[in-house]
PDB file of N, CA and C in Angstrom:
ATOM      1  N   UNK A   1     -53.762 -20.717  25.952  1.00  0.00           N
ATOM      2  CA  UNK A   1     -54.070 -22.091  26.356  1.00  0.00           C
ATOM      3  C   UNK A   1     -52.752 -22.803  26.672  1.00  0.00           C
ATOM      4  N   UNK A   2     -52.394 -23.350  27.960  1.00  0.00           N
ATOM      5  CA  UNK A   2     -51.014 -24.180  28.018  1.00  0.00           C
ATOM      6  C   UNK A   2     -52.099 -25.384  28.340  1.00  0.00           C
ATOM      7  N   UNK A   3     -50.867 -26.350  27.779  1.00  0.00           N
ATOM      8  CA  UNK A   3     -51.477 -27.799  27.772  1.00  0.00           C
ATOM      9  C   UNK A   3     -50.135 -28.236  28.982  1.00  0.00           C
ATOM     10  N   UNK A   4     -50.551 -29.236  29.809  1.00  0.00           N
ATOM     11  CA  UNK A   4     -49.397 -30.041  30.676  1.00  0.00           C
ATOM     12  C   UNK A   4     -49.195 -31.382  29.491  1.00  0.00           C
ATOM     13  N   UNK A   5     -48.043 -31.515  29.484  1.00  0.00           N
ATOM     14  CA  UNK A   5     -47.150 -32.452  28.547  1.00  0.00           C
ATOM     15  C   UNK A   5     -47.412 -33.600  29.353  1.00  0.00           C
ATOM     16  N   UNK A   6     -47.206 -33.605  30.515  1.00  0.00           N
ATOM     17  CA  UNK A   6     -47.746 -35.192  31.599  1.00  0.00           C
ATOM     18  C   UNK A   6     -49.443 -35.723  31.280  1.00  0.00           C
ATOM     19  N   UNK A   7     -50.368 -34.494  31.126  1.00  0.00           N
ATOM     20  CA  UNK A   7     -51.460 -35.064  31.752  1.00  0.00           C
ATOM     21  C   UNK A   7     -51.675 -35.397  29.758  1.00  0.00           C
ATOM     22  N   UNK A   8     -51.566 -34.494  28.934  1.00  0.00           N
ATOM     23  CA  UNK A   8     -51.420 -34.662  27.473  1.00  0.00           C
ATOM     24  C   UNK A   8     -51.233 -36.299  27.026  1.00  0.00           C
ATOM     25  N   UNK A   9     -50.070 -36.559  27.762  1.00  0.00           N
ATOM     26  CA  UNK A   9     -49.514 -38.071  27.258  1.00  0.00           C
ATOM     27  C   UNK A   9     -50.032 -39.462  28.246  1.00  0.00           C
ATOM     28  N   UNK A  10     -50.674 -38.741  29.120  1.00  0.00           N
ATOM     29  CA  UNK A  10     -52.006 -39.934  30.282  1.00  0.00           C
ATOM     30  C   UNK A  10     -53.555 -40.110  29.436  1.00  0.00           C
ATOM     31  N   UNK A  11     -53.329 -38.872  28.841  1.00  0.00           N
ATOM     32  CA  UNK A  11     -54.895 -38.385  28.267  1.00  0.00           C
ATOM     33  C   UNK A  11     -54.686 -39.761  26.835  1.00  0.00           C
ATOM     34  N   UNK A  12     -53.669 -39.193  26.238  1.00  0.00           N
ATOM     35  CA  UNK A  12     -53.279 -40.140  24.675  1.00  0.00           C
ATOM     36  C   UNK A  12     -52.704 -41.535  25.088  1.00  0.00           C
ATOM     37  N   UNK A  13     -52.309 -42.042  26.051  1.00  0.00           N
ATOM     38  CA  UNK A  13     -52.102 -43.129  26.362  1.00  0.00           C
ATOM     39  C   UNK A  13     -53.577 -44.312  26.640  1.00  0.00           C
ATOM     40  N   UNK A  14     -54.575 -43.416  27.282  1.00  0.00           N
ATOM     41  CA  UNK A  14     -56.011 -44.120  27.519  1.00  0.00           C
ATOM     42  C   UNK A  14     -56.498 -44.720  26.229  1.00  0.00           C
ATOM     43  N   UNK A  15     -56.058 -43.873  24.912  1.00  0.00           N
ATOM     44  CA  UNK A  15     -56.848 -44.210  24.035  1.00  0.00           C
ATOM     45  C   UNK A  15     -56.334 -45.600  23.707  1.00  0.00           C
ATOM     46  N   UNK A  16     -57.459 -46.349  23.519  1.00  0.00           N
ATOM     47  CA  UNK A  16     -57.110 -47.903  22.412  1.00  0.00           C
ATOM     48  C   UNK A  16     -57.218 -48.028  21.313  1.00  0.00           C
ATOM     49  N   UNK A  17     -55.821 -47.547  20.851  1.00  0.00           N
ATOM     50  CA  UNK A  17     -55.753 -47.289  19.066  1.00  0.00           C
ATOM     51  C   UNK A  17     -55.454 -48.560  18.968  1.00  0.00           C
ATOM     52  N   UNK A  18     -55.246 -49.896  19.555  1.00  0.00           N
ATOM     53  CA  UNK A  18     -54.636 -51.295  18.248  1.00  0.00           C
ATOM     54  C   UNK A  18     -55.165 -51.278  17.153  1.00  0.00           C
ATOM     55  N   UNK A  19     -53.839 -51.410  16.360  1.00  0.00           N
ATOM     56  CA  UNK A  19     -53.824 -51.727  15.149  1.00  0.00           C
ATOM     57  C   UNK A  19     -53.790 -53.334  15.141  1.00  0.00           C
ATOM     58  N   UNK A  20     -54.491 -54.368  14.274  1.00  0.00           N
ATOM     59  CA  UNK A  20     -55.631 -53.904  13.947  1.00  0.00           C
ATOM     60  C   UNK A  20     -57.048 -53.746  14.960  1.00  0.00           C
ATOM     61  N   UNK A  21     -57.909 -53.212  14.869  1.00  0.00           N
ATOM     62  CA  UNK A  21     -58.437 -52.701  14.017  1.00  0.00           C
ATOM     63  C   UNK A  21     -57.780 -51.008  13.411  1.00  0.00           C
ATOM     64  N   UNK A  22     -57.337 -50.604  14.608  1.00  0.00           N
ATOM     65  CA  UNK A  22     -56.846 -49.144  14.645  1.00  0.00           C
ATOM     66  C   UNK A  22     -57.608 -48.094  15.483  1.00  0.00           C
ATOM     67  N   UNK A  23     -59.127 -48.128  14.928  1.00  0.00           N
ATOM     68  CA  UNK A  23     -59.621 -47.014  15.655  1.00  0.00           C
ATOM     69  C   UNK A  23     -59.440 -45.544  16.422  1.00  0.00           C
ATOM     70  N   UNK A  24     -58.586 -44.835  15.593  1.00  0.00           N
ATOM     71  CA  UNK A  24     -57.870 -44.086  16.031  1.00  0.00           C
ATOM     72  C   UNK A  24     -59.180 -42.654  15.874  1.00  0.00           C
ATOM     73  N   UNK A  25     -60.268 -42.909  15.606  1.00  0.00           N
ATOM     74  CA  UNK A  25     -61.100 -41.446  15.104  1.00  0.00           C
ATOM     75  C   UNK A  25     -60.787 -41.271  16.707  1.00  0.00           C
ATOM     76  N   UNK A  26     -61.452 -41.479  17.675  1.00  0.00           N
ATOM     77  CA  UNK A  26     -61.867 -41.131  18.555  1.00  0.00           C
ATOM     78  C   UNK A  26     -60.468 -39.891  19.475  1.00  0.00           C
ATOM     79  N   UNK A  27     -59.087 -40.401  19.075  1.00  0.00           N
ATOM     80  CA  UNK A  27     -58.265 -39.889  19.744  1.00  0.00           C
ATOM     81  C   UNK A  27     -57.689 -38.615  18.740  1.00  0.00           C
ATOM     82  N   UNK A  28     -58.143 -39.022  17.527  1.00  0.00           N
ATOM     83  CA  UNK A  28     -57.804 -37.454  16.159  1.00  0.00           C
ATOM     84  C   UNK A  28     -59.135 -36.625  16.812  1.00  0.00           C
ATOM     85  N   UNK A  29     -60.158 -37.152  17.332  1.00  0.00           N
ATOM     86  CA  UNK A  29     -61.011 -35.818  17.775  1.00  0.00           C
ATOM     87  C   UNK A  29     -60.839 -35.321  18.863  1.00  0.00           C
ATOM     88  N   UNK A  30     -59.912 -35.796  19.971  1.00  0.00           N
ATOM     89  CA  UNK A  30     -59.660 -35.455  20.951  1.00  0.00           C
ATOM     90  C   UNK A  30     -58.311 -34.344  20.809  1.00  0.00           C
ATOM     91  N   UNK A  31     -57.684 -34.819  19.427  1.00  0.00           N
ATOM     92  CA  UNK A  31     -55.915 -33.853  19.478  1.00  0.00           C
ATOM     93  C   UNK A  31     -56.924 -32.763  18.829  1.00  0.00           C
ATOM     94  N   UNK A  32     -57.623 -32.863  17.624  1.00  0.00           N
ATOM     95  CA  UNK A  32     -58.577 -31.487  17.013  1.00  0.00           C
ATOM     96  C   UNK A  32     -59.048 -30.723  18.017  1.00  0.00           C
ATOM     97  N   UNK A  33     -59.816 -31.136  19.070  1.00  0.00           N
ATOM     98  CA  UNK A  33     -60.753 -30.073  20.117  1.00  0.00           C
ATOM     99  C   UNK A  33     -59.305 -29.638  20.679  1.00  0.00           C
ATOM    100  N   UNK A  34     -58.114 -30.180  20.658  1.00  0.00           N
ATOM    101  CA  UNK A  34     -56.821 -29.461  21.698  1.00  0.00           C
ATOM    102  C   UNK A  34     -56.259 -28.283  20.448  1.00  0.00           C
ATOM    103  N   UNK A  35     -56.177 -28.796  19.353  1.00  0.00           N
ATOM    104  CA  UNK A  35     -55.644 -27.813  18.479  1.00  0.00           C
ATOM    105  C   UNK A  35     -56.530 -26.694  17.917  1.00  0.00           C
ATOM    106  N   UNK A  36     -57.877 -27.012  17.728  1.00  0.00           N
ATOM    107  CA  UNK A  36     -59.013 -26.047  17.330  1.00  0.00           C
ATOM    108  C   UNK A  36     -59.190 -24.632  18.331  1.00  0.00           C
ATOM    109  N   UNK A  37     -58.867 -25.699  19.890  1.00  0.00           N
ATOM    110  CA  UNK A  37     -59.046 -24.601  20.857  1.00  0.00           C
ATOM    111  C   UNK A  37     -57.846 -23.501  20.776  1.00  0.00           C
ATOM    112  N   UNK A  38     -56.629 -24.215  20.348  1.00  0.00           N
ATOM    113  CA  UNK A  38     -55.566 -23.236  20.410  1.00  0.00           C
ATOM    114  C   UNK A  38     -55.764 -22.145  19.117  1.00  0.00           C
ATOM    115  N   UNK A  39     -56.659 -22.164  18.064  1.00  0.00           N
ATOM    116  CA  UNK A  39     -56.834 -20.969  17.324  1.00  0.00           C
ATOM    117  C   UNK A  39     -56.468 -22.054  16.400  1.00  0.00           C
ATOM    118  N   UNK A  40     -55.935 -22.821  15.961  1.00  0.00           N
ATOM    119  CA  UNK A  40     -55.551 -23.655  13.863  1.00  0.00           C
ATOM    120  C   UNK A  40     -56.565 -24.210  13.821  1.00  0.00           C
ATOM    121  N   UNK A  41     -56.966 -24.389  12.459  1.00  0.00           N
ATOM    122  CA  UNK A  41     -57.931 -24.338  11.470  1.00  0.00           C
ATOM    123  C   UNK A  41     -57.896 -25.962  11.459  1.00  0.00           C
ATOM    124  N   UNK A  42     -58.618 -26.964  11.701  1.00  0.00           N
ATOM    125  CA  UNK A  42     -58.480 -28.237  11.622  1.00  0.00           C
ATOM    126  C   UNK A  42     -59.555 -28.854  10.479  1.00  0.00           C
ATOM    127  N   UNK A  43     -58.663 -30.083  10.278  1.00  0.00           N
ATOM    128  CA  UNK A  43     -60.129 -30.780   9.346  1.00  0.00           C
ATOM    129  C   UNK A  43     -59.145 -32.402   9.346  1.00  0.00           C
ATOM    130  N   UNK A  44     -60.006 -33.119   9.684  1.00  0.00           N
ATOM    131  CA  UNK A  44     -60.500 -34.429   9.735  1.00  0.00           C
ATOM    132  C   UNK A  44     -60.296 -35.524   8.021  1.00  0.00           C
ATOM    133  N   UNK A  45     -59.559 -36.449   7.675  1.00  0.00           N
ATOM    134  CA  UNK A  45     -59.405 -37.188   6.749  1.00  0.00           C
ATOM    135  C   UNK A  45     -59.768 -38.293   6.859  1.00  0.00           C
ATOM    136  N   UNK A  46     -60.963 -39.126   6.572  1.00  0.00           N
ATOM    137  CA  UNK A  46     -61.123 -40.409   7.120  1.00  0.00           C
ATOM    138  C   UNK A  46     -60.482 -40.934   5.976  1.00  0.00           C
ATOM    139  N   UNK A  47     -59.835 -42.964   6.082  1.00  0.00           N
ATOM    140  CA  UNK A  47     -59.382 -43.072   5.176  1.00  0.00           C
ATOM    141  C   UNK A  47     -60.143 -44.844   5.305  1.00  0.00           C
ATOM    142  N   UNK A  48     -60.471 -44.808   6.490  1.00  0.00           N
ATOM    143  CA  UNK A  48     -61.242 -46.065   6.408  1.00  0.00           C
ATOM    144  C   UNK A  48     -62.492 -46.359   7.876  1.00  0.00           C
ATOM    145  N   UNK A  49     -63.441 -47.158   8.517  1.00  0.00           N
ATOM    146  CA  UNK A  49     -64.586 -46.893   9.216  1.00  0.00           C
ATOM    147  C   UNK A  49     -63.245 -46.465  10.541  1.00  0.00           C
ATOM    148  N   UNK A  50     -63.889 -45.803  11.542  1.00  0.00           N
ATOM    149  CA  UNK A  50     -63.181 -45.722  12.894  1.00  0.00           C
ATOM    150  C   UNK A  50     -61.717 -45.326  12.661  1.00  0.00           C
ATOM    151  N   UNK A  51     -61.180 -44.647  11.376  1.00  0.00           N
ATOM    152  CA  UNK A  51     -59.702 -44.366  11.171  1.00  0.00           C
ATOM    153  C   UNK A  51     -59.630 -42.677   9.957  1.00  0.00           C
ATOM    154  N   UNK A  52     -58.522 -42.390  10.757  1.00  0.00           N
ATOM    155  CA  UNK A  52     -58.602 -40.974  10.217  1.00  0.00           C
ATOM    156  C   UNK A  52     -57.122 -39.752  10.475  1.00  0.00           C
ATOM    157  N   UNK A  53     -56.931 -39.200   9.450  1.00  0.00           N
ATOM    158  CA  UNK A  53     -55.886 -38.351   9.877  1.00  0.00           C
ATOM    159  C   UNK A  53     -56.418 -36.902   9.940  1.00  0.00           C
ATOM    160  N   UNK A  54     -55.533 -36.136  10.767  1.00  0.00           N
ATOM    161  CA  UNK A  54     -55.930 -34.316  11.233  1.00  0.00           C
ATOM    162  C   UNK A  54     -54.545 -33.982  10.676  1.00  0.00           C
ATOM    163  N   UNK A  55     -55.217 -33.018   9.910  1.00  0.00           N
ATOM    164  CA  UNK A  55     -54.415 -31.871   9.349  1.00  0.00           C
ATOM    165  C   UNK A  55     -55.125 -30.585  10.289  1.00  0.00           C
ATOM    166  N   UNK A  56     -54.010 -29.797  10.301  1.00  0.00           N
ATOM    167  CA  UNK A  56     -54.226 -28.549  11.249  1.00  0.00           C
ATOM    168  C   UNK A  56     -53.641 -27.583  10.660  1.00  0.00           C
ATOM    169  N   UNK A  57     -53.937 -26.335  10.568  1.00  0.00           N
ATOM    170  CA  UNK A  57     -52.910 -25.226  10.077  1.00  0.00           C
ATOM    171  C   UNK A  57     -53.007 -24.060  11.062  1.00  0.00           C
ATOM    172  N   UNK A  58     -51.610 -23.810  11.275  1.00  0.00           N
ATOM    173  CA  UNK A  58     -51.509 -22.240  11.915  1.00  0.00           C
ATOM    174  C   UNK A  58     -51.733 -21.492  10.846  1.00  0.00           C
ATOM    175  N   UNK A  59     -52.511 -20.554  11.892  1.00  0.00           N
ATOM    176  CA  UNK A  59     -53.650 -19.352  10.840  1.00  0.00           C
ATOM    177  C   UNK A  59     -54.600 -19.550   9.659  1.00  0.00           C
ATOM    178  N   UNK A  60     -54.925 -20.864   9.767  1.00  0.00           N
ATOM    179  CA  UNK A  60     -55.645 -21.409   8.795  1.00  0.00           C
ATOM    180  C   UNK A  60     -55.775 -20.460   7.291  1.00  0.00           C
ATOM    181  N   UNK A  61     -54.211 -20.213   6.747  1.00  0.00           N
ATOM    182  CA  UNK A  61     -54.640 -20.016   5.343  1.00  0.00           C
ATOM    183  C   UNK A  61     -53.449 -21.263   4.160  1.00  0.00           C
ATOM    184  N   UNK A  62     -53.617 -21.429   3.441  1.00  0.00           N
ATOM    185  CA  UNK A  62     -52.894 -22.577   2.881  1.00  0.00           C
ATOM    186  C   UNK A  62     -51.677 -21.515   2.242  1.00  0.00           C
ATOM    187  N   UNK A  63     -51.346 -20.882   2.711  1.00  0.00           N
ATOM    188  CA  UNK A  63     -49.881 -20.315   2.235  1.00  0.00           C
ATOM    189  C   UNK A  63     -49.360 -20.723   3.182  1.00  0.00           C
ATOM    190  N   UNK A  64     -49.503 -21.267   4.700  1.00  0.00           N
ATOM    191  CA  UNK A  64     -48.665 -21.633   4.985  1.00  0.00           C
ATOM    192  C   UNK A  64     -48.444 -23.443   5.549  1.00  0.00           C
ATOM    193  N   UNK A  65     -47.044 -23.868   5.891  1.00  0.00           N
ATOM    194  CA  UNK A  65     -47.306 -25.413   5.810  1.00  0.00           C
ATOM    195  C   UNK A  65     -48.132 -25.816   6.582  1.00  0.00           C
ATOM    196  N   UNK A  66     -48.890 -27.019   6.487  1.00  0.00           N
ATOM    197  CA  UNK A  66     -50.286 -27.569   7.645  1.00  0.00           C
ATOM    198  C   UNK A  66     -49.182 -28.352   8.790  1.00  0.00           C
ATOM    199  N   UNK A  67     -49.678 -28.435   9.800  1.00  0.00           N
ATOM    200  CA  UNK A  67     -48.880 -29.336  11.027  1.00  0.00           C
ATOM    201  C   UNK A  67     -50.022 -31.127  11.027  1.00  0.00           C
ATOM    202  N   UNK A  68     -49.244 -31.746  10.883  1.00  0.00           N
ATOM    203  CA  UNK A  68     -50.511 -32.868  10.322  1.00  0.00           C
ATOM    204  C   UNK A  68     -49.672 -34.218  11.364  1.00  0.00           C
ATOM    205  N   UNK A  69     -50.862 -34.853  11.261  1.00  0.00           N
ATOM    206  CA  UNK A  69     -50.847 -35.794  12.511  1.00  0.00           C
ATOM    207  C   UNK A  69     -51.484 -37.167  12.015  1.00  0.00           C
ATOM    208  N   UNK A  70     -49.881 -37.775  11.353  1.00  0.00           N
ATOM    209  CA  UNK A  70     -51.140 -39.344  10.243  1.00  0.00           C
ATOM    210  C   UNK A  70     -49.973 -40.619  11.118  1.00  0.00           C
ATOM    211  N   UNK A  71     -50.451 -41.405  10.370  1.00  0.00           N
ATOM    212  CA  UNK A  71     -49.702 -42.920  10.397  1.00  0.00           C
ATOM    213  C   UNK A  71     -49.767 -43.437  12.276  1.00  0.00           C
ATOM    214  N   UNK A  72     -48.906 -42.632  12.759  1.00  0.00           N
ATOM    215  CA  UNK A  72     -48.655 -43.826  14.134  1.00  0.00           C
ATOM    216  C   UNK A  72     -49.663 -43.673  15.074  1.00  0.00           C
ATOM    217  N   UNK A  73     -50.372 -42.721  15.227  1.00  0.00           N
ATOM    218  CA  UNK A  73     -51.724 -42.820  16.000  1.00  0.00           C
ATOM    219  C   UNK A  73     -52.210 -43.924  17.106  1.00  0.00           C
ATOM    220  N   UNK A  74     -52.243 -45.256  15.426  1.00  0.00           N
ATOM    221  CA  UNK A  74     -52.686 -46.337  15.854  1.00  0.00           C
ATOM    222  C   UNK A  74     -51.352 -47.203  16.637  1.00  0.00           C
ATOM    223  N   UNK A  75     -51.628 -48.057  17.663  1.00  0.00           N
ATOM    224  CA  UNK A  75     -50.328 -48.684  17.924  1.00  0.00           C
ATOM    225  C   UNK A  75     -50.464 -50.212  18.066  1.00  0.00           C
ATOM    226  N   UNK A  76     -49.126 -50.965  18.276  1.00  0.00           N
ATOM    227  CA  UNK A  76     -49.172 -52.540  18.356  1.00  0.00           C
ATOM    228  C   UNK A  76     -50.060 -52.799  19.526  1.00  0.00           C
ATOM    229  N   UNK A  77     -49.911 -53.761  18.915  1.00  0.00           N
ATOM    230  CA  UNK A  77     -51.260 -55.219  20.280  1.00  0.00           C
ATOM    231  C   UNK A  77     -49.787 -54.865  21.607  1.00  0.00           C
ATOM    232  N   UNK A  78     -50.967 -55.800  22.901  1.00  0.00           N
ATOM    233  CA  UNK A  78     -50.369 -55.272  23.750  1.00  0.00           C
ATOM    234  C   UNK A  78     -49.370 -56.538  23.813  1.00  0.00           C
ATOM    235  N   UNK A  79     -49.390 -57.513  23.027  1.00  0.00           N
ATOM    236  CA  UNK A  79     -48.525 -58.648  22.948  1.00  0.00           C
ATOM    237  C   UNK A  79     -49.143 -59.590  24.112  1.00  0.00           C
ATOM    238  N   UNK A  80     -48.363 -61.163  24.702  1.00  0.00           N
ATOM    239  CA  UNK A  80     -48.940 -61.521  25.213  1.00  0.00           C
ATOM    240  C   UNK A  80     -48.276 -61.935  26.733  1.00  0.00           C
ATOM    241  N   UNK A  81     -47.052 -60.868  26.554  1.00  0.00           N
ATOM    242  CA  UNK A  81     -46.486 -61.310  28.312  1.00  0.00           C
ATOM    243  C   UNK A  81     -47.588 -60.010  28.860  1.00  0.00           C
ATOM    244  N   UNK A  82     -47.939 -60.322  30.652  1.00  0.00           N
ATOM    245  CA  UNK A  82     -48.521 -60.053  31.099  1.00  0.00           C
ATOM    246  C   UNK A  82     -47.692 -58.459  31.546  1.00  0.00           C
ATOM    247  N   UNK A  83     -48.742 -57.640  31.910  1.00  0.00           N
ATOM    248  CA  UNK A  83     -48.455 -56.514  32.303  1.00  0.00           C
ATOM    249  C   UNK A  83     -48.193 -56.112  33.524  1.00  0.00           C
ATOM    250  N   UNK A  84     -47.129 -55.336  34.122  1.00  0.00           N
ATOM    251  CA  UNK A  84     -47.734 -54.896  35.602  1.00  0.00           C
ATOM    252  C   UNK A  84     -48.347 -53.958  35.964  1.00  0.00           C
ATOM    253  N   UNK A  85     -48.693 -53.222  34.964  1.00  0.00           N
ATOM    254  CA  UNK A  85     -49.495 -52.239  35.201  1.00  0.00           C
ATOM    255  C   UNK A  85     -50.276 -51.917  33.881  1.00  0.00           C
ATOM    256  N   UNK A  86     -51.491 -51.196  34.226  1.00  0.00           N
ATOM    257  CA  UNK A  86     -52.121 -50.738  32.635  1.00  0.00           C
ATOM    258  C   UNK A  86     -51.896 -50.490  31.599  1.00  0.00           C
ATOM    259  N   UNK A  87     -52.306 -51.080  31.139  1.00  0.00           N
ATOM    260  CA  UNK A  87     -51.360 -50.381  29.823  1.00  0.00           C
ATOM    261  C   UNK A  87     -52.236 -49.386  28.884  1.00  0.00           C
ATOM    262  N   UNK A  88     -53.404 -49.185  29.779  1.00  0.00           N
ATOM    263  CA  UNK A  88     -54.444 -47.763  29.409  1.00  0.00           C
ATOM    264  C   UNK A  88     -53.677 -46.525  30.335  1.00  0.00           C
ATOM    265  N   UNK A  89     -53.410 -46.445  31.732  1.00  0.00           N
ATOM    266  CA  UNK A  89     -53.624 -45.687  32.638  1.00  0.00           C
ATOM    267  C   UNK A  89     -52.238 -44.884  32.898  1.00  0.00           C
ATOM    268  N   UNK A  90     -51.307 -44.689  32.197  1.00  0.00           N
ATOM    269  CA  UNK A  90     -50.203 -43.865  32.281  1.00  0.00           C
ATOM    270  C   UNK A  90     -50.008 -43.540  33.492  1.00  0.00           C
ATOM    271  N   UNK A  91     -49.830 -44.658  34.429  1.00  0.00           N
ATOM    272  CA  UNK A  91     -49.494 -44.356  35.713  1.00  0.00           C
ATOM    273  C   UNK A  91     -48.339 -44.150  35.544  1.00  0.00           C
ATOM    274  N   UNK A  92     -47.916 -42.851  37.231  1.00  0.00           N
ATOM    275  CA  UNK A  92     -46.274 -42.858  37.151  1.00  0.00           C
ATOM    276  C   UNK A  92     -45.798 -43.409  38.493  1.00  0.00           C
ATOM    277  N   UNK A  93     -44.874 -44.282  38.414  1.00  0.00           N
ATOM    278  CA  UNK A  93     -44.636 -44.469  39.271  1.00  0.00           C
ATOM    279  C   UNK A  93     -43.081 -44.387  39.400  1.00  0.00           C
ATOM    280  N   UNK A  94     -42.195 -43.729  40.727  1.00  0.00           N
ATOM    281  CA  UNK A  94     -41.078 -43.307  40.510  1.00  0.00           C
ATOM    282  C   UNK A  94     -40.845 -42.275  39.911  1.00  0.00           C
ATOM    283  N   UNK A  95     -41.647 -41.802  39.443  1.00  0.00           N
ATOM    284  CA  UNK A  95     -40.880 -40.525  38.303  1.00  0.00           C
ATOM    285  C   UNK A  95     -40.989 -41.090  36.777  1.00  0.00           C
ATOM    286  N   UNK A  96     -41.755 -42.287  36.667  1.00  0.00           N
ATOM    287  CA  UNK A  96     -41.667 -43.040  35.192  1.00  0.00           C
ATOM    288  C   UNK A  96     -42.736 -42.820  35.104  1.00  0.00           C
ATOM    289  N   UNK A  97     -43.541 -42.610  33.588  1.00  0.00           N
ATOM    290  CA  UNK A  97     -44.868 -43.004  32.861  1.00  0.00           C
ATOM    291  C   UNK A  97     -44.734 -44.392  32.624  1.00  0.00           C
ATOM    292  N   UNK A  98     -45.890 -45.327  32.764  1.00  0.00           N
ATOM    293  CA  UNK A  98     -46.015 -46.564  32.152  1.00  0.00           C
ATOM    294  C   UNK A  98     -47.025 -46.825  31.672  1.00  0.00           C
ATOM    295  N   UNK A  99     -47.352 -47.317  29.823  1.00  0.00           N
ATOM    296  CA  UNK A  99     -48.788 -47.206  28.968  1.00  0.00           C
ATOM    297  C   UNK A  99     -47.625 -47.887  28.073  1.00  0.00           C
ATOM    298  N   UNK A 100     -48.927 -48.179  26.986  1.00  0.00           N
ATOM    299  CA  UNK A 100     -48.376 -49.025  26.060  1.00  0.00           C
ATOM    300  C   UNK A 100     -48.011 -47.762  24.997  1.00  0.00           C
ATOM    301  N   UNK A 101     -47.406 -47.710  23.659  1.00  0.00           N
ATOM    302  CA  UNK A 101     -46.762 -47.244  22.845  1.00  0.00           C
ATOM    303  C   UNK A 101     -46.329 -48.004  21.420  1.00  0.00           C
ATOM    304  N   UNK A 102     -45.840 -47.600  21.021  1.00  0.00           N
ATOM    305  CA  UNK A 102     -45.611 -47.785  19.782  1.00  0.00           C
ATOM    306  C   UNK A 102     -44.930 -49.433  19.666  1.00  0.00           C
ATOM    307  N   UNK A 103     -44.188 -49.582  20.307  1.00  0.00           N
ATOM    308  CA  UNK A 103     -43.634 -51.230  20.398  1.00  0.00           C
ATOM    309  C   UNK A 103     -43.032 -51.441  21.620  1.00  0.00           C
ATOM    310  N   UNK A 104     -42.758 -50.696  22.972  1.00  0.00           N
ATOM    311  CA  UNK A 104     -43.165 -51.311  23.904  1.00  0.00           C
ATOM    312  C   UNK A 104     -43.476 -51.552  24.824  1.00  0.00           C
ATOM    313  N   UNK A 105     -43.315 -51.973  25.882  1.00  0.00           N
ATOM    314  CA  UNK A 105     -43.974 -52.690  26.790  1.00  0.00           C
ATOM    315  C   UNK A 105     -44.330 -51.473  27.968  1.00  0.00           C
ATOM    316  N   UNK A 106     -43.838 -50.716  27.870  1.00  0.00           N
ATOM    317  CA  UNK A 106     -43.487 -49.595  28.855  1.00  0.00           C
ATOM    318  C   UNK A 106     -42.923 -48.380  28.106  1.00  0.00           C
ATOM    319  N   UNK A 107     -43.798 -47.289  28.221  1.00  0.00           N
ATOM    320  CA  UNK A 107     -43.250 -45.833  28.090  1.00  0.00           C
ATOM    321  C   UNK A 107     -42.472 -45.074  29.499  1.00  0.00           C
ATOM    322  N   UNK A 108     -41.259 -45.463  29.475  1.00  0.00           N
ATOM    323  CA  UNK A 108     -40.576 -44.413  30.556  1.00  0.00           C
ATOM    324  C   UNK A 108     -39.598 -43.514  30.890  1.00  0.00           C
TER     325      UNK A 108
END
């Protein structure tokens, strides 16, 4: 299974994790069906409604370390200067990605 690293980070950029609320299940089931398909053993942690962390393990046996995927998921509000572009749609323009992220305004 190869994954493209471009279309990967257009795919995870769509999602609307704001914190708050967070809502991040929807995009931990989307990285699980990518990691399940690659052969690791996944399982799902909810820790509150619509929020959740994935633990994954290569070769799914617990001798070895899990590859786990918690905390930043969710990301900041989109703040309130205006955008020029989506801040769902990881357009590229120039050779740049632009989506919202962790704090800011532009991933490029």
């Amino acid at each position: 299974m190869r994954i493209d690293p471009i279309e990967l980070s257009r795919e995870l950029i769509a999602f609307n994790t704001i914190n708050p609320p967070g809502n991040e299940l929807s995009c931990i089931r989307h990285l699980e069906a990518i990691l399940s398909g690659a052969g690791m053993e996944t399982s799902i942690h909810n820790f509150a409604p619509d929020r959740a962390n994935l633990i994954a393990r290569i070769g799914g046996v617990g001798s070895k370390p899990p590859l786990c995927f918690t905390g930043h998921i969710d990301t900041v509000p989109l703040g309130n200067a205006p955008w020029s572009v989506d801040a769902f749609a990881g357009e590229i323009i120039d050779g740049n990605m632009y989506g919202r992220n962790y704090g800011d305004s532009a991933l490029n």
